[in-house]
Protein backbone atom coordinates (compact mmCIF):
# COMPACT_ATOMS: atom_id res chain seq x y z
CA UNK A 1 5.66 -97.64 68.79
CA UNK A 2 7.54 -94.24 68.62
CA UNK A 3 8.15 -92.55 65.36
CA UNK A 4 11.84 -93.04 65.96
CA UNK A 5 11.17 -96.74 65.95
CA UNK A 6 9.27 -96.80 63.12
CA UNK A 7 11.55 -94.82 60.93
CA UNK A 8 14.29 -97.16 61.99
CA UNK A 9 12.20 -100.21 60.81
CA UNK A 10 11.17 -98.78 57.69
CA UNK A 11 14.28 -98.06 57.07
CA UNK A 12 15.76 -101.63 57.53
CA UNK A 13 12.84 -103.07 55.56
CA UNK A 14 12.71 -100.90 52.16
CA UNK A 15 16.30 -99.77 51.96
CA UNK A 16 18.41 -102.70 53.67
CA UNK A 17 15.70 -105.40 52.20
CA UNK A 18 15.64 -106.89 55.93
CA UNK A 19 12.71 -109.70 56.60
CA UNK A 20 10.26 -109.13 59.44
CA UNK A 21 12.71 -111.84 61.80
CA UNK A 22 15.91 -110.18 61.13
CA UNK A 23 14.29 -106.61 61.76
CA UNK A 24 12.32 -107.79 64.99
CA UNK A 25 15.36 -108.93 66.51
CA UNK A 26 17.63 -106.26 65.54
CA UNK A 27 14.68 -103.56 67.23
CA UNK A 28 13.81 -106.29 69.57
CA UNK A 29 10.34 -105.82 69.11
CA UNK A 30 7.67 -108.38 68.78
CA UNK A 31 7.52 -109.81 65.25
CA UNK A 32 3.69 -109.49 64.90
CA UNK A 33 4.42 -105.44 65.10
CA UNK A 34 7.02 -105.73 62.50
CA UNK A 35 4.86 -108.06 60.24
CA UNK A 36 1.84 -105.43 60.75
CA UNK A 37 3.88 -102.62 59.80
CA UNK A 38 5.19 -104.23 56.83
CA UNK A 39 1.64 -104.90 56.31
CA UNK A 40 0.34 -101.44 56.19
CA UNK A 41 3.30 -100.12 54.03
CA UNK A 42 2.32 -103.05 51.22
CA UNK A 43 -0.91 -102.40 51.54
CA UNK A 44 -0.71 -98.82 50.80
CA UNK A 45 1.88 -99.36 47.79
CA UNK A 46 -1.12 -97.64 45.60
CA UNK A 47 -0.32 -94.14 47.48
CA UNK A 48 2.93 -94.07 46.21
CA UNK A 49 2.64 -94.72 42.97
CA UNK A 50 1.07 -91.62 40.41
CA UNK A 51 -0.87 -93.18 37.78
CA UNK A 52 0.03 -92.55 34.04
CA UNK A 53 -1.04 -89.58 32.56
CA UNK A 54 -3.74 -90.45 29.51
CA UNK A 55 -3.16 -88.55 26.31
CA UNK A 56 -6.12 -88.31 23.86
């Protein structure tokens, strides 16, 4: 998959809230690349998300 590609499906899923179907046939790529995508971005929610700052 080409960055280009990627960016594009990102894109569709996070900012035009597009399921993994919708987005496969739009890129007309195989679904189980768009579900393992998805995958990877979910599973790496934690990276994007600063913890909150303890005072004491």
């Amino acid at each position: 998959m080409t960055y280009h590609v990627l960016d594009r499906l990102l894109y569709l899923y996070i900012d035009e809230k597009n399921d993994a179907q919708t987005i496969s046939n739009k890129l007309q790529i195989e679904i189980s690349e768009v579900e393992r995508v998805i995958k990877l971005y979910e599973n790496s929610e934690h990276k994007r998300n600063t913890p909150p700052i303890l005072q004491k």
